[in-house]
Protein backbone atom coordinates (compact mmCIF):
# COMPACT_ATOMS: atom_id res chain seq x y z
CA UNK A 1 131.72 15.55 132.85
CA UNK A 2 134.72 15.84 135.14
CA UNK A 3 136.88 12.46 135.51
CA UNK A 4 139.71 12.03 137.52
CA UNK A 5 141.88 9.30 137.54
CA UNK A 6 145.21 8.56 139.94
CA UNK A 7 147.96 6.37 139.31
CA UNK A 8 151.23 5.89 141.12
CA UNK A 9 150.79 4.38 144.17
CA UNK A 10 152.83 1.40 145.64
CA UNK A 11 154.56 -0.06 148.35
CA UNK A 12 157.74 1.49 149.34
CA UNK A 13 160.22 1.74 152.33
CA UNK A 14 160.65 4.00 155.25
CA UNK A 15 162.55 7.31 154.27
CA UNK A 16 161.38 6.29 150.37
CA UNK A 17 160.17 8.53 147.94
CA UNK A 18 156.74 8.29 145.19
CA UNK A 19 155.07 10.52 142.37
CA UNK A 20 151.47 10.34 142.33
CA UNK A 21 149.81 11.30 139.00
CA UNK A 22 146.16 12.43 139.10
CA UNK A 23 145.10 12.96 135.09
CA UNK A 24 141.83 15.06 134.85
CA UNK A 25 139.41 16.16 132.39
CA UNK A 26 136.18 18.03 131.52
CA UNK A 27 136.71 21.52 133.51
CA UNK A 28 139.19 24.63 133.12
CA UNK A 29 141.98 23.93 135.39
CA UNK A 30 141.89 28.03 135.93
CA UNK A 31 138.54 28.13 137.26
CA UNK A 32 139.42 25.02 139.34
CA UNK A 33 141.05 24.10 142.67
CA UNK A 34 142.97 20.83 142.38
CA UNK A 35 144.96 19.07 145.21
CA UNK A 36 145.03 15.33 147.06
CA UNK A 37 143.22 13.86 149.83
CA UNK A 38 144.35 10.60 151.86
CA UNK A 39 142.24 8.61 154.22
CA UNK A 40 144.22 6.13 156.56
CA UNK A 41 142.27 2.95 158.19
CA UNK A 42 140.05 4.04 161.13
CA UNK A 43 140.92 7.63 160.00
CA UNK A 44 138.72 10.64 158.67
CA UNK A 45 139.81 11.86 155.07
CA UNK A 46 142.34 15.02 155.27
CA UNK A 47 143.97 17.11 152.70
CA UNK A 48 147.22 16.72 151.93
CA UNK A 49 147.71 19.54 149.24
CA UNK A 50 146.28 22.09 146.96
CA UNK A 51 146.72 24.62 144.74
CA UNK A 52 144.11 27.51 145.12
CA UNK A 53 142.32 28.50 142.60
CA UNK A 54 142.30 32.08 143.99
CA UNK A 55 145.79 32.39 143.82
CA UNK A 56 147.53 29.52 142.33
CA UNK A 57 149.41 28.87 145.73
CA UNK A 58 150.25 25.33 146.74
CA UNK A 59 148.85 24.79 150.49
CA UNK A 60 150.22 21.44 152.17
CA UNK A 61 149.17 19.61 155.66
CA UNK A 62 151.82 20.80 158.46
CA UNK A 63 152.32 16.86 158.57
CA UNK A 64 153.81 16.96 155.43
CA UNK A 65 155.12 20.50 154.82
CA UNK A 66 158.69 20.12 153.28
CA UNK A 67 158.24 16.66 152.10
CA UNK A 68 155.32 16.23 149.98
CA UNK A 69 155.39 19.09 146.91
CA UNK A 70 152.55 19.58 144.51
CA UNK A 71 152.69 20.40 140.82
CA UNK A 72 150.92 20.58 137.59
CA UNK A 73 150.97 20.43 134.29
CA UNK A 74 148.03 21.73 132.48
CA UNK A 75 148.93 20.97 129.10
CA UNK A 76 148.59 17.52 129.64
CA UNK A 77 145.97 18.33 132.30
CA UNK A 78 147.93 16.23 134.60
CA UNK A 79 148.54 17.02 138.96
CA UNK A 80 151.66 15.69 140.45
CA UNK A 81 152.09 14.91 144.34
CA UNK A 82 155.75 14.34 144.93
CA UNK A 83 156.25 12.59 148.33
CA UNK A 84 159.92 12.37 149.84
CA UNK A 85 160.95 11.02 153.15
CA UNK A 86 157.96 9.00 153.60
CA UNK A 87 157.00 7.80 156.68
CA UNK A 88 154.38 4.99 157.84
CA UNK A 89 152.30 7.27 159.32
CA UNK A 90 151.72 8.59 155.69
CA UNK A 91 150.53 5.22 154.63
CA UNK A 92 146.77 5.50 153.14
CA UNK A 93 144.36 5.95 150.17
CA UNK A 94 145.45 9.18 148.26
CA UNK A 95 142.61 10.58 146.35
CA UNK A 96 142.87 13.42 143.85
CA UNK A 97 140.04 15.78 143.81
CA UNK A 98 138.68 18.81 141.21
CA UNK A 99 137.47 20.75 142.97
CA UNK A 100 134.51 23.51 142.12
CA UNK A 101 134.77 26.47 144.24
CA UNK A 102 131.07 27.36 144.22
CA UNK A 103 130.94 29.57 147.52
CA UNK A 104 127.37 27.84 148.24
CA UNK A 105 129.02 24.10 148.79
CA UNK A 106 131.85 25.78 150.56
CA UNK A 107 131.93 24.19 154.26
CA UNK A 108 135.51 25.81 155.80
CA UNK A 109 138.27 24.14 156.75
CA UNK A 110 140.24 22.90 153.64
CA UNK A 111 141.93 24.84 150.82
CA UNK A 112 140.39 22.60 148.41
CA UNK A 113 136.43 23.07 149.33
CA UNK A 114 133.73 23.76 147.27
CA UNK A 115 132.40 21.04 145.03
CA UNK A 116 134.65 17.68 144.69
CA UNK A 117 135.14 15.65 141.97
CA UNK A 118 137.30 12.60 143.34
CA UNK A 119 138.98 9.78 141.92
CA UNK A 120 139.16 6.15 143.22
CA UNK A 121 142.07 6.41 144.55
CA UNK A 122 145.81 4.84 144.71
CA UNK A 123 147.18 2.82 148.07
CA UNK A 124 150.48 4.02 149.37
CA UNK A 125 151.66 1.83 151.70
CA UNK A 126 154.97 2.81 153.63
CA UNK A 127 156.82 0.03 155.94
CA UNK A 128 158.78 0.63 158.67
């Protein structure tokens, strides 16, 4: 059984910085596609960031390009999203998601798509 569990989130000022933790277990982080979500109020959910698991690559939104960087550590089975220069506009619920990349579930238009596995979440709430 996959779980996935985030931690890290907080209230913090304009031009701040955060470290989201995402611990995750039951799969083989090789076979897997990993990366974060975030859903503001009103707002559809959109990735953020995530490393392939074609390639290994770290994709990020354009919104967040040179900002936000992604990074793991599977020994302790553990994603990072480190988020710099934050802005209000990136306030919302950050999910981490495992994601299966089982061609048949695969609906476009993410980096991370296939078959999720999502946490509950952690609020990150920037003020201006």
């Amino acid at each position: 059984e996959v779980q996935v569990v985030e931690s890290g989130g907080g209230l913090v000022q304009f031009g701040g910085s955060l470290r989201l933790s995402c611990v995750a277990s039951g799969f083989t982080f090789d076979d897997y596609a990993i990366g974060w979500f975030r859903q503001a109020p009103g707002k559809e959910r959109e990735e953020v960031s995530c490393i392939s698991s074609e390639d290994g690559v770290a994709h990020y939104a354009d919104s967040v390009k040179g900002r936000f960087t992604i990074s793991s550590d599977n020994a302790k089975n553990t994603v990072y999203l480190e988020m710099d220069n934050l802005k209000p506009e990136d306030t919302a619920m950050y999910y981490c998601t495992v994601v299966d990349p089982d061609l048949r579930y695969q609906t476009g238009g993410t980096y991370c798509d296939g078959i999720h596995y999502w946490g509950k979440g952690t609020l990150v709430t920037v003020s201006s």
